[in-house]
Protein backbone atom coordinates (compact mmCIF):
# COMPACT_ATOMS: atom_id res chain seq x y z
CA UNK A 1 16.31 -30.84 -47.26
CA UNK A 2 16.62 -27.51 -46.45
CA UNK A 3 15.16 -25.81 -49.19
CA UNK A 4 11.96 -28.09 -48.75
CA UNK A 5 12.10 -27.15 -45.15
CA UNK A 6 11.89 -23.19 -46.43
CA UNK A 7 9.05 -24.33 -48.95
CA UNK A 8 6.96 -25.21 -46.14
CA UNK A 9 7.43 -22.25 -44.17
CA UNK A 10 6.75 -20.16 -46.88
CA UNK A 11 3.23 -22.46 -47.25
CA UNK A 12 2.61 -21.79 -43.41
CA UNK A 13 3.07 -18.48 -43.77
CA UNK A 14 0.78 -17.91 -46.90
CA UNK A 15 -1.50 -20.21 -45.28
CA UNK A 16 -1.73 -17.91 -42.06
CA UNK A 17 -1.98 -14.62 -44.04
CA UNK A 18 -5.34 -16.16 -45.81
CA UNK A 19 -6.63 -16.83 -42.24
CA UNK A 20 -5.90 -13.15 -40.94
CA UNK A 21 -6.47 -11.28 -44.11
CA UNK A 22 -10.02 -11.86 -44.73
CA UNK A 23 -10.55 -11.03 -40.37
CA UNK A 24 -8.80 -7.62 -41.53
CA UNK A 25 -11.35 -7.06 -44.52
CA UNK A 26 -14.30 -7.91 -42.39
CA UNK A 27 -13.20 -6.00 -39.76
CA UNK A 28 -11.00 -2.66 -40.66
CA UNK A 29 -10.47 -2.20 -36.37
CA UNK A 30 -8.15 -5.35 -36.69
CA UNK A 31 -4.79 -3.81 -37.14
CA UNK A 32 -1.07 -4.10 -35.46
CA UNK A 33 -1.11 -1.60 -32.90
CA UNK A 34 1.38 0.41 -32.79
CA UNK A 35 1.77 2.22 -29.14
CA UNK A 36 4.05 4.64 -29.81
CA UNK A 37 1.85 8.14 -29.98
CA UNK A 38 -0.07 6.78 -27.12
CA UNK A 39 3.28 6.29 -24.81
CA UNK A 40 4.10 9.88 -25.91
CA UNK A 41 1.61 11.47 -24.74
CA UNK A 42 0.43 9.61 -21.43
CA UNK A 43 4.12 9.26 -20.36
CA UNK A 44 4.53 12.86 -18.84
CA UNK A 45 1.22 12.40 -16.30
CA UNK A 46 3.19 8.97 -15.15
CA UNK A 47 5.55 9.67 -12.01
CA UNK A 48 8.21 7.60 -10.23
CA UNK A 49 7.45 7.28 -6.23
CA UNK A 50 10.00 6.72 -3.68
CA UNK A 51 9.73 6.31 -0.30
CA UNK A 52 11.82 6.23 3.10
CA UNK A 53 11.29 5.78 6.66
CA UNK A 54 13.43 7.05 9.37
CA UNK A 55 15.27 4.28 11.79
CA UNK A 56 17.04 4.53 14.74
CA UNK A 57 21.08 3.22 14.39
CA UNK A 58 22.39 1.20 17.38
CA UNK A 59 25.86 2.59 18.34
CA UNK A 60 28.06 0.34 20.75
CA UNK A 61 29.28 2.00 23.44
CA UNK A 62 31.84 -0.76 24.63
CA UNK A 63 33.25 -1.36 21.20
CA UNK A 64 36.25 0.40 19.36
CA UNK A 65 35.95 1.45 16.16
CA UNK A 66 37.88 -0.27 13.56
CA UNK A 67 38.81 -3.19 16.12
CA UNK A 68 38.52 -6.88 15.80
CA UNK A 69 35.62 -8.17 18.34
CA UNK A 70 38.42 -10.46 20.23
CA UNK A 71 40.83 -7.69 20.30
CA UNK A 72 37.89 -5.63 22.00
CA UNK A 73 36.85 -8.13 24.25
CA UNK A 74 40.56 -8.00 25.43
CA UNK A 75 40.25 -4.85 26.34
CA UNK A 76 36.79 -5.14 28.08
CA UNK A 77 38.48 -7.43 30.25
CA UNK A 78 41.68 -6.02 31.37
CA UNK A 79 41.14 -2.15 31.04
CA UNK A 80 37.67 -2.39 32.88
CA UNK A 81 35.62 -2.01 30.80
CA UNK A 82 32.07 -3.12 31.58
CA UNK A 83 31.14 -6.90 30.66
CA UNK A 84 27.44 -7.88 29.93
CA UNK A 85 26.43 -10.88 32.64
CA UNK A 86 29.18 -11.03 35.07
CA UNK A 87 27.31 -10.58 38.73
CA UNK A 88 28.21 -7.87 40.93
CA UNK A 89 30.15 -6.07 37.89
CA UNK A 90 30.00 -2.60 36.87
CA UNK A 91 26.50 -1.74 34.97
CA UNK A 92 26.19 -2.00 31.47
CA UNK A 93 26.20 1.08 29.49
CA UNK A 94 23.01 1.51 27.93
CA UNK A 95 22.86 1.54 24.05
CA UNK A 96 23.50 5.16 22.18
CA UNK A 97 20.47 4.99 19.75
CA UNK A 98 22.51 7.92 17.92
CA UNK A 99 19.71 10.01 15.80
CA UNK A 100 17.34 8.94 13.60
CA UNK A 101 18.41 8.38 9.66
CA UNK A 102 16.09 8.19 6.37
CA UNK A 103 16.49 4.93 4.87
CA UNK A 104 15.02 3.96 1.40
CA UNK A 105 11.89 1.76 1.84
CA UNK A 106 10.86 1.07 -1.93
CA UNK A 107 10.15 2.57 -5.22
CA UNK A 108 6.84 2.40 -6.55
CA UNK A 109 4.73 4.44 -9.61
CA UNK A 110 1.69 6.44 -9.67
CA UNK A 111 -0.18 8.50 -11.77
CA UNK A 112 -1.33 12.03 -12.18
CA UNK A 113 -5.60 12.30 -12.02
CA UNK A 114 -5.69 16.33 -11.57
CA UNK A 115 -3.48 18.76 -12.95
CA UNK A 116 -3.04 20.34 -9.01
CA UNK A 117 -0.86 17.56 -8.39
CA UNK A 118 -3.27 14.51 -7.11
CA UNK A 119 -1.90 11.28 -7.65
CA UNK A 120 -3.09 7.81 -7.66
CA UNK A 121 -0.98 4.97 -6.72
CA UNK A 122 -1.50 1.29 -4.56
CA UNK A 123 -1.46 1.79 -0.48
CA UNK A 124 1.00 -0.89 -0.48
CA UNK A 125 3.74 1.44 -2.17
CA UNK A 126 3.15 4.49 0.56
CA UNK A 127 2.21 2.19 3.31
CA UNK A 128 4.22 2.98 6.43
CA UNK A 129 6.68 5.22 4.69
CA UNK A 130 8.11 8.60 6.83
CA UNK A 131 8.32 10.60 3.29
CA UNK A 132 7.17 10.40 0.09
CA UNK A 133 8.76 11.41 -2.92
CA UNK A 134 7.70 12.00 -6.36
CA UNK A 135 9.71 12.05 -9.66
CA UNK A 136 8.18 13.67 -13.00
CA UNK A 137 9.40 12.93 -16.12
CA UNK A 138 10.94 16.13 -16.25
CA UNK A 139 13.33 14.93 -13.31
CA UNK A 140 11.40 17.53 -10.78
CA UNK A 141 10.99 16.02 -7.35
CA UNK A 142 8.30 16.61 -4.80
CA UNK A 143 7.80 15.78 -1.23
CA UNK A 144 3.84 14.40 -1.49
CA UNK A 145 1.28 14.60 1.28
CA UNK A 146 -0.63 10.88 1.98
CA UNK A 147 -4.61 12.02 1.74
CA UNK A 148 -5.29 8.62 2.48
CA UNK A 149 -5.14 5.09 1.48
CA UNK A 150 -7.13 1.92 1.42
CA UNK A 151 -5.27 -1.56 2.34
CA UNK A 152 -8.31 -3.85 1.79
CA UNK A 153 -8.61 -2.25 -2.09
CA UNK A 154 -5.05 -1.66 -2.11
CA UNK A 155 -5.64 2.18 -3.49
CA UNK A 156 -3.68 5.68 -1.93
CA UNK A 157 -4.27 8.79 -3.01
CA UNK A 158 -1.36 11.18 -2.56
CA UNK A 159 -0.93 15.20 -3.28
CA UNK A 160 2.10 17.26 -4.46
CA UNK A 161 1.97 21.00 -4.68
CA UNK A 162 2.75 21.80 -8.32
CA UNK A 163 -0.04 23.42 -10.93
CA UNK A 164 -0.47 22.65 -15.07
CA UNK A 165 0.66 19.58 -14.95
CA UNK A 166 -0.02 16.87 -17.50
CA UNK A 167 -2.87 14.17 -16.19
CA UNK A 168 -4.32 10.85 -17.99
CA UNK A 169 -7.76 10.54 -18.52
CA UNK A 170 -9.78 7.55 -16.82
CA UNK A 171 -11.84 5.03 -18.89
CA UNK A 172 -15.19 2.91 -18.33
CA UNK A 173 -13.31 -0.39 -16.57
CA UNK A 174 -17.04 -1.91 -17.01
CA UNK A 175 -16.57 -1.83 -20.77
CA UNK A 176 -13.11 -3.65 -20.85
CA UNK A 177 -13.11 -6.84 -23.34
CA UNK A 178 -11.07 -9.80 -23.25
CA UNK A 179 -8.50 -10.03 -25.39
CA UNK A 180 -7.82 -6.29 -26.08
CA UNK A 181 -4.78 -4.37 -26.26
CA UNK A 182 -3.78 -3.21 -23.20
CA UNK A 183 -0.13 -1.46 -21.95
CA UNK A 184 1.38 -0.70 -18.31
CA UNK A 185 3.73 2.22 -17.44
CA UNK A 186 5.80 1.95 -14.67
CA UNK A 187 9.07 1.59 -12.86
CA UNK A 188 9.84 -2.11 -12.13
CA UNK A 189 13.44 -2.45 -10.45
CA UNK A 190 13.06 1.82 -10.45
CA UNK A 191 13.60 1.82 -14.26
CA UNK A 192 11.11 5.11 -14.68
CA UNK A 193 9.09 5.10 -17.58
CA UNK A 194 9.37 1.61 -18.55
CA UNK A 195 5.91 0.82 -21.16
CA UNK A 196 5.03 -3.19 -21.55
CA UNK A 197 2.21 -4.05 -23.59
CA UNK A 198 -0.18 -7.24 -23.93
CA UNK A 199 -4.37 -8.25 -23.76
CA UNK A 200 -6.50 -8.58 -21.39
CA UNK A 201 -6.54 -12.19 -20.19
CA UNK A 202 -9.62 -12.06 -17.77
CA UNK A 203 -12.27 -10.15 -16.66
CA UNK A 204 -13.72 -9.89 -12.34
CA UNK A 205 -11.12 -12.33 -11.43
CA UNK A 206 -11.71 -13.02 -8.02
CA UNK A 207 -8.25 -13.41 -6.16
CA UNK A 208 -9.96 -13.99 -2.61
CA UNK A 209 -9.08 -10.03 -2.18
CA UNK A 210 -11.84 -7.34 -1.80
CA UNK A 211 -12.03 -6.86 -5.08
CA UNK A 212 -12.73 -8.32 -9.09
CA UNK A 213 -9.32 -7.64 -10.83
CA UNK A 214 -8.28 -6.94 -14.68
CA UNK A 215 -6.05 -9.85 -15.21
CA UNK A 216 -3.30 -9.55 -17.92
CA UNK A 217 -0.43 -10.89 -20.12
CA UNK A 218 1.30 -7.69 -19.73
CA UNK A 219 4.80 -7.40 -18.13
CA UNK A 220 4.28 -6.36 -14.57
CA UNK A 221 7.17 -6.91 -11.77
CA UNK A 222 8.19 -4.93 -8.13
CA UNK A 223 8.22 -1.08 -8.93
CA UNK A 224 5.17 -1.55 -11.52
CA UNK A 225 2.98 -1.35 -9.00
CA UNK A 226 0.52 2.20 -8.46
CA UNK A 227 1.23 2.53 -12.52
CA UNK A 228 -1.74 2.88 -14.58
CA UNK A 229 -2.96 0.36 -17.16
CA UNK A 230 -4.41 2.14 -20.42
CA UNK A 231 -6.41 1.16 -23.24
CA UNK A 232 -5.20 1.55 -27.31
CA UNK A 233 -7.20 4.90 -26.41
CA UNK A 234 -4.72 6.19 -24.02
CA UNK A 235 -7.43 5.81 -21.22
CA UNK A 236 -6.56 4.54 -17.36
CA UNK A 237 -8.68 1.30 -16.85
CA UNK A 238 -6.92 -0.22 -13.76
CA UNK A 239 -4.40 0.56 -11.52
CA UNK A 240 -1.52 -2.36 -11.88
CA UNK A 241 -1.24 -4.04 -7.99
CA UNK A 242 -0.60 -7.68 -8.19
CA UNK A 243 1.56 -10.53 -10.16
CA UNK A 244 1.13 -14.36 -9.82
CA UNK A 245 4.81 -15.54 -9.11
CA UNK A 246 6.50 -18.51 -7.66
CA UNK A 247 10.15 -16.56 -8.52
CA UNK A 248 9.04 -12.85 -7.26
CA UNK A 249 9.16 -11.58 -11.14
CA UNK A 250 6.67 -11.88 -14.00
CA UNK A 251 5.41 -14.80 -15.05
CA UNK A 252 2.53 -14.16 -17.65
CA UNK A 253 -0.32 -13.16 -14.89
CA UNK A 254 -0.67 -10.18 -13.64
CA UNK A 255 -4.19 -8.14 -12.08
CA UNK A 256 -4.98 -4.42 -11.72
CA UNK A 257 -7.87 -2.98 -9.90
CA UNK A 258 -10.35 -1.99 -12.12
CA UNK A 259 -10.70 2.07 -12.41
CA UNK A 260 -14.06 2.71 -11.60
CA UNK A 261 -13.66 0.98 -7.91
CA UNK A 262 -10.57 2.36 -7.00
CA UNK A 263 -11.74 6.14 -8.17
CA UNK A 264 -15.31 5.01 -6.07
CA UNK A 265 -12.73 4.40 -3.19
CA UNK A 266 -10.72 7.54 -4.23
CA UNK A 267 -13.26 9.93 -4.02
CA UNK A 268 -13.75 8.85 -0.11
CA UNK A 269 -10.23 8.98 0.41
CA UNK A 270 -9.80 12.79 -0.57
CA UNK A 271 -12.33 13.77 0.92
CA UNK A 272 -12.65 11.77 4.33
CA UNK A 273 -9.52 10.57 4.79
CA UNK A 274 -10.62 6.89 4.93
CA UNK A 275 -13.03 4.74 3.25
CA UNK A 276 -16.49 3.72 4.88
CA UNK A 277 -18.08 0.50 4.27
CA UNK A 278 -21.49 -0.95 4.93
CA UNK A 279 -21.17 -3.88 7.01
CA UNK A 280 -23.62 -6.48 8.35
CA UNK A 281 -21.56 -8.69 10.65
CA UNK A 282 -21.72 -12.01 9.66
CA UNK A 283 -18.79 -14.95 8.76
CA UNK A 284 -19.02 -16.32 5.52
CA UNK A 285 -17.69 -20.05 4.56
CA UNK A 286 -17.06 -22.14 1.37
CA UNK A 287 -20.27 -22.95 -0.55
CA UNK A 288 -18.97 -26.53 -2.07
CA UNK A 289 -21.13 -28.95 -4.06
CA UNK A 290 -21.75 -31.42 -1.16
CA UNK A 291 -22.86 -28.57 1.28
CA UNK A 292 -24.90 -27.33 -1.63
CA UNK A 293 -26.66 -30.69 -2.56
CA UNK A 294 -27.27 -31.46 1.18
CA UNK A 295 -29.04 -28.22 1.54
CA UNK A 296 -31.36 -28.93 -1.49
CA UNK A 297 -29.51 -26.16 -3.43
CA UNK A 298 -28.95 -28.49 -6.02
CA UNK A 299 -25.54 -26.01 -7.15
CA UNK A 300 -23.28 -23.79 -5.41
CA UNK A 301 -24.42 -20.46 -5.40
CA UNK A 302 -25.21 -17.66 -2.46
CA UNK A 303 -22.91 -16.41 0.36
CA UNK A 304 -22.77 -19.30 2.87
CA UNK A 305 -23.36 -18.00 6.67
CA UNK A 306 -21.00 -19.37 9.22
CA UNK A 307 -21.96 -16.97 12.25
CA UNK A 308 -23.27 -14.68 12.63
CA UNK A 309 -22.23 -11.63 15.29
CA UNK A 310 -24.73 -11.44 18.22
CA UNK A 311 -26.57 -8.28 18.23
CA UNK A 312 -25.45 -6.58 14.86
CA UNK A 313 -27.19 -5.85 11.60
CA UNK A 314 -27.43 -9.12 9.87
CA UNK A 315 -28.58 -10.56 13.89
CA UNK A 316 -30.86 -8.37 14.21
CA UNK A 317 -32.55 -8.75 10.71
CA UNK A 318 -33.11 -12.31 11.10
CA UNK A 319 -30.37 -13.53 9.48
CA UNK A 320 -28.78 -17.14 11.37
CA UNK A 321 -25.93 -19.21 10.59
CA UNK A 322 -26.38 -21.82 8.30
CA UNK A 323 -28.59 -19.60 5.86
CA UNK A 324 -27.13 -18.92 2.20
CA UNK A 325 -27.82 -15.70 1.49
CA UNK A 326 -29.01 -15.76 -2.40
CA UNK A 327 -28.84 -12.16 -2.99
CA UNK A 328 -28.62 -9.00 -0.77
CA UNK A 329 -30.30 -5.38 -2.06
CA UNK A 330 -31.34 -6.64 -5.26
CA UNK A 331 -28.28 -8.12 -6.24
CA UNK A 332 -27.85 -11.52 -7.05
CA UNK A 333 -25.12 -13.43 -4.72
CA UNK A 334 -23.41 -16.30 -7.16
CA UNK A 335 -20.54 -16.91 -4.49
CA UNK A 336 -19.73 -15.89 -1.21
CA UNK A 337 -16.72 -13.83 -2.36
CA UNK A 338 -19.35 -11.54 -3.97
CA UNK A 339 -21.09 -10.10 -0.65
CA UNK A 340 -18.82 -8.60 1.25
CA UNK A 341 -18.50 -6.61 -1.99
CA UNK A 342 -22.18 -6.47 -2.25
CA UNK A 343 -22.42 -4.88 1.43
CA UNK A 344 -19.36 -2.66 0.72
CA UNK A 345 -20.86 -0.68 -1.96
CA UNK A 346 -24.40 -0.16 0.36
CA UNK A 347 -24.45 3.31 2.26
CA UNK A 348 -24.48 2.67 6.07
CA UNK A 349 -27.82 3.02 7.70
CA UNK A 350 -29.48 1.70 4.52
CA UNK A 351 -32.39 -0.86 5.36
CA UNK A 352 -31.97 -3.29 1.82
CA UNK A 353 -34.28 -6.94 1.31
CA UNK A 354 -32.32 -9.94 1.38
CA UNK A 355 -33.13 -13.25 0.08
CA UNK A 356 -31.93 -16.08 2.18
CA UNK A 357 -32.58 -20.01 1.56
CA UNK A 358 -32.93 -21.68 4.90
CA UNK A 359 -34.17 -25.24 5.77
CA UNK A 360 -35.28 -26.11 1.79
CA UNK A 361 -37.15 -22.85 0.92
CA UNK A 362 -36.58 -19.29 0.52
CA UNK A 363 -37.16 -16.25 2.87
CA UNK A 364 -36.84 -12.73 2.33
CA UNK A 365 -35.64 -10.36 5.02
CA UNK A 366 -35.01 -7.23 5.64
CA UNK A 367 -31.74 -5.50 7.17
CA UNK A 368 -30.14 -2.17 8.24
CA UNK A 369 -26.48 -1.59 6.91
CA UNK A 370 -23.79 -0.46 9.72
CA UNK A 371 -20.07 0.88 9.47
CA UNK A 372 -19.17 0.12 12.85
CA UNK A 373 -17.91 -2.69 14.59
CA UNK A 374 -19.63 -4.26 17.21
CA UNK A 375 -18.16 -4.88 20.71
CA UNK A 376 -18.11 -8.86 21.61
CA UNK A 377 -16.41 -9.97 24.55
CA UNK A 378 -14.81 -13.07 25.06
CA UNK A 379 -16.11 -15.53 27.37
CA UNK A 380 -14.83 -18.86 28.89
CA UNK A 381 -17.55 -21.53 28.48
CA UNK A 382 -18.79 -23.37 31.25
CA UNK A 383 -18.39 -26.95 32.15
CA UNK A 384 -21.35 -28.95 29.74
CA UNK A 385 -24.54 -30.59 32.09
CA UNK A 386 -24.72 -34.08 31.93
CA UNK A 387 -28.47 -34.32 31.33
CA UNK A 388 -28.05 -37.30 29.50
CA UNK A 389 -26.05 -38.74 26.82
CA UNK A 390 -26.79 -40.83 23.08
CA UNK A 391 -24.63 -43.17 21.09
CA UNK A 392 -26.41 -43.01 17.49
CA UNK A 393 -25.94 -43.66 13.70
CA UNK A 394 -23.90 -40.73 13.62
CA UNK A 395 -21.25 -42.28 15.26
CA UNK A 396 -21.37 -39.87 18.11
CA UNK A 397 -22.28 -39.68 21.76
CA UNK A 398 -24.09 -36.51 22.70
CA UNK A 399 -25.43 -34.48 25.83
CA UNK A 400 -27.30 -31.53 26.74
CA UNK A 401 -25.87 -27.98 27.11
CA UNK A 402 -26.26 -25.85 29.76
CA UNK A 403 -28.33 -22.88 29.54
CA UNK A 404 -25.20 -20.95 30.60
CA UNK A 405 -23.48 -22.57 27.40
CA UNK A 406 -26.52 -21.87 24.95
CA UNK A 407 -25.85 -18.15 26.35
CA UNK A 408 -22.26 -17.65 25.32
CA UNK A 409 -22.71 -19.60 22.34
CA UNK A 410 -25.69 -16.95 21.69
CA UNK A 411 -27.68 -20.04 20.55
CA UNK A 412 -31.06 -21.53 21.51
CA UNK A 413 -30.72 -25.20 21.90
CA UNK A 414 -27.67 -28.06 20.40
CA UNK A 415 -26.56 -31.15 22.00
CA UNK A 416 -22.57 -31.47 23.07
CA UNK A 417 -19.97 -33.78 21.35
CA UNK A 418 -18.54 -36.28 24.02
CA UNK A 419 -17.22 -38.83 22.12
CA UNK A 420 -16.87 -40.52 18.93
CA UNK A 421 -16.85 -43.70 17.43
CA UNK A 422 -16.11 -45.03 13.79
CA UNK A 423 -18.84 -42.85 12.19
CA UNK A 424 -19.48 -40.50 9.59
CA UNK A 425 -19.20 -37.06 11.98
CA UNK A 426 -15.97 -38.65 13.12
CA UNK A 427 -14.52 -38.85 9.72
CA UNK A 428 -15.59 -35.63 8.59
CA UNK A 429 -13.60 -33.99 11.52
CA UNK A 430 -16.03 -33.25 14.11
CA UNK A 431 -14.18 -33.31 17.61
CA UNK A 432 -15.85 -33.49 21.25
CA UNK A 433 -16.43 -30.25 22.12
CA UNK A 434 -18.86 -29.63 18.91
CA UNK A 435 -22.06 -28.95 19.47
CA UNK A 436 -24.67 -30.03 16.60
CA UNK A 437 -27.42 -27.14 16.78
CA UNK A 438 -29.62 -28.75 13.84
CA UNK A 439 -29.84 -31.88 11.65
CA UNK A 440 -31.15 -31.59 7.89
CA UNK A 441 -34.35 -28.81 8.45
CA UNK A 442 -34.41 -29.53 11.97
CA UNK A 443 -33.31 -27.24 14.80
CA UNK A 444 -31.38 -29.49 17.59
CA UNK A 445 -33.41 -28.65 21.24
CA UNK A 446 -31.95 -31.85 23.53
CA UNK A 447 -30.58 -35.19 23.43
CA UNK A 448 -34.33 -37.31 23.28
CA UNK A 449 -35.04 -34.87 20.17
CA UNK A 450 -31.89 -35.94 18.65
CA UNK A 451 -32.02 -39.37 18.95
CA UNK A 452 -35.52 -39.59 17.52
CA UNK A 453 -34.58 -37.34 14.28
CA UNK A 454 -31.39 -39.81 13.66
CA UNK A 455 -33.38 -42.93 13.87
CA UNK A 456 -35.32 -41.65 11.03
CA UNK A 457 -32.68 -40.82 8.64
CA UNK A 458 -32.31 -42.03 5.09
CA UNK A 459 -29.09 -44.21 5.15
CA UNK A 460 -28.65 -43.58 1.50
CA UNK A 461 -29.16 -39.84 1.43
CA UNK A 462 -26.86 -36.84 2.38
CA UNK A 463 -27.59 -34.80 5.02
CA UNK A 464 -26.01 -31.16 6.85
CA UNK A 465 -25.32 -31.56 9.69
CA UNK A 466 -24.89 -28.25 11.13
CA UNK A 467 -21.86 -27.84 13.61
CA UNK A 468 -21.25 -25.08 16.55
CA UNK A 469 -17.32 -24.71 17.01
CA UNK A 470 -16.16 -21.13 18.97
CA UNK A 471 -17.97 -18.68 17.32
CA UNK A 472 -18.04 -20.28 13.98
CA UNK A 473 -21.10 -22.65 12.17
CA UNK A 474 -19.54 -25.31 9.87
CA UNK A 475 -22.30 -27.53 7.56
CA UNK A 476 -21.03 -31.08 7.03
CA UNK A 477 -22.87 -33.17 4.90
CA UNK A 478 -23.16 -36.93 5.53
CA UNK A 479 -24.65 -40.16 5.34
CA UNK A 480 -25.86 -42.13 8.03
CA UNK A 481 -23.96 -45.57 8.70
């Protein structure tokens, strides 16, 4: 049995070599990497970063050192010393915060960009440390200077004052390929110099963060993070940041930021200090199938508005909730995890065309990029007018807003949820308070207009209902009962 069991291993194997030999002679780049020259020589510009904060150490003043609690509370009691809540009793010492003490904070990696010492590595490693130490290869520590970091792309730039030293040259992130060989230097549980190797697993994942990510295969875990990730051509192409774990170690996913946004974010960062971002002011929601299909979309795609900030850019351009912006400067929007991306990368004060589908057909627009935020003020709304009320196929009963309501809403007309009954609003989670501000293509202006529009709905055909809660605009579609 055993010797047939060998037999067919031995016709697997011969079997698998036909399969990958011919790939070789069809391709002579197909070959088993071998890492080791490359590790050799972009090891040295890798560095080890460590970094500590200063705390302040509670000393008690009524305690004695090396006693028992009970034992001191004996002699609180008895030899008068001062005792915490008893009325009318000598006052309480207050606390000797002794002197401050460095504590470690976390070990992190980094990598050298410029031979004068300038360092890349993730904001999350250097963020909120007192001092910031870095380890070379050669065991030579520095104290490093923070030049500034990032903590929406997760990128720091740091400086060390040291000349001729060893740095890794950056590669074209854009012209990563799935499935190539990629490795990760690092020091994950502060083992320096630790090289992992794997492919590229994905390309632009979007994580929900500011940024597209390099996903991987290759071994990534706490300390790993600020390392570079290289190419078979020795070449940085992302800076390692993030693992997918439910245990806190690897787990076969891991993401870097691709190199050519975190050197575009880099480049501020050294220079400014900070990173400045076109912005436009708007809140974007989910685009899902249903909210696509009711708005004649026919599939999700564009940046779904769900308010937008009274008087800022996107306000003033003509932009309102409830649009789907479909691209923005030229460039096509396919979700709404693209924009803010999109609006990022546009120089402030930049006046761009943007395409926006609103009530079944397209518009085109035009609006002026900021960097600032605009002030808004809270305000307490006002009690609603009872101009009238509606009970309607909606399952709702309505009434009119105030114009004192339309004004701190910062819209131009809506009718008020009062109540609900066993309708389709109701179970899709609209609550009194709502105010619906338009119906399919049709902007809401009172109660009469409202119940008109509803009596002509198509029973068997979704609708958006568009819905005013706080300062957000939610679509819901629906069908008529």
């Amino acid at each position: 049995m055993k010797k047939h069991f060998i037999a067919l291993l031995a016709i697997l194997s011969l079997g698998q070599m036909s399969f990958i030999a011919p790939a070789i002679a069809q391709n002579p780049r197909v070959t088993i990497p071998d890492f080791a020259d490359l590790v050799e020589r972009a090891s040295p510009a890798v560095v080890n970063i460590r970094t500590t904060e200063k705390i302040m150490v509670q000393q008690n003043q009524g305690g004695i050192p090396g006693m028992p609690e009970d034992q001191a509370e004996f002699f609180r009691r008895f030899f008068g010393v001062p005792i915490p809540g008893i009325p009318n009793g000598p006052k309480q010492a207050q606390p000797n915060l002794g002197k401050p003490q460095e504590a470690d904070r976390g070990v992190g990696s980094g990598f050298i960009i410029e031979s004068n010492g300038l360092i890349l590595t993730n904001a999350h490693v250097v963020e909120g440390a007192t001092t910031i130490y870095v380890t070379l290869t050669d065991k030579r520590e520095f104290k490093a200077k923070l030049l500034g970091m990032d903590k929406r792309t997760d990128v720091a730039v740091v400086k060390i004052e040291a000349r001729d030293l060893p740095k890794l040259p950056l590669g074209d992130s854009s012209k990563v390929r799935v499935g190539e060989w990629v490795l990760a230097i690092g020091s994950p549980f502060g083992l320096e110099n630790t090289v992992t190797a794997g492919i590229v697993s994905a390309k632009s994942r979007d994580t929900g963060d500011y940024l597209p990510f390099i996903q991987t295969d290759v071994a990534v875990n706490p300390g790993n993070s600020g390392g570079p990730l290289l190419n078979t051509a020795g070449q940085v192409i992302g800076i390692n940041s993030q693992i997918f774990s439910r245990s806190g170690g690897y787990m076969g996913i891991s993401f870097a930021i691709p190199i050519d946004e975190a050197m575009r974010v880099a480049d501020q960062l050294r220079t400014n200090g900070k990173m400045t971002r076109g912005r436009i002011g708007v809140a974007l929601g989910e685009m899902t199938k249903e909210v696509a299909e009711s708005l004649g979309l026919g599939k999700p795609r564009g940046a779904y508005v769900r308010n937008v900030e009274p008087g800022g850019p996107a306000a003033a351009g003509g932009i309102e909730a409830g649009d789907v912006i479909l691209s923005f400067n030229g460039r096509e929007i396919a979700k709404s995890t693209d924009l803010p991306r999109v609006v990022g990368d546009t120089k402030p004060g930049t006046s761009v065309p943007v395409q926006v589908w609103r009530k079944g057909a397209t518009r085109e627009l035009n609006v002026t990029v900021t960097d600032t935020e605009s002030a808004q003020v809270a305000k307490k709304s006002d009690a609603p007018a009872a101009n009238g009320n509606s009970a309607n196929t909606l399952g709702v009963t309505v009434t009119d807003l105030s114009d004192a309501k339309k004004k701190d809403l910062n819209i131009k007309g809506g009718v008020e949820v009062t109540g609900l009954g066993d309708g389709p609003l109701a179970r899709a989670g609209v609550r009194p308070g709502d105010v619906i501000i338009r119906v399919a293509d049709a902007d809401i202006s009172g109660v009469k207009q409202f119940e008109t529009l509803v009596k002509g709905l198509d029973a068997n055909k979704a609708v958006p209902v568009f819905i005013r809660r706080a300062d957000s605009t939610l679509v819901i579609p629906v069908r008529p009962k």
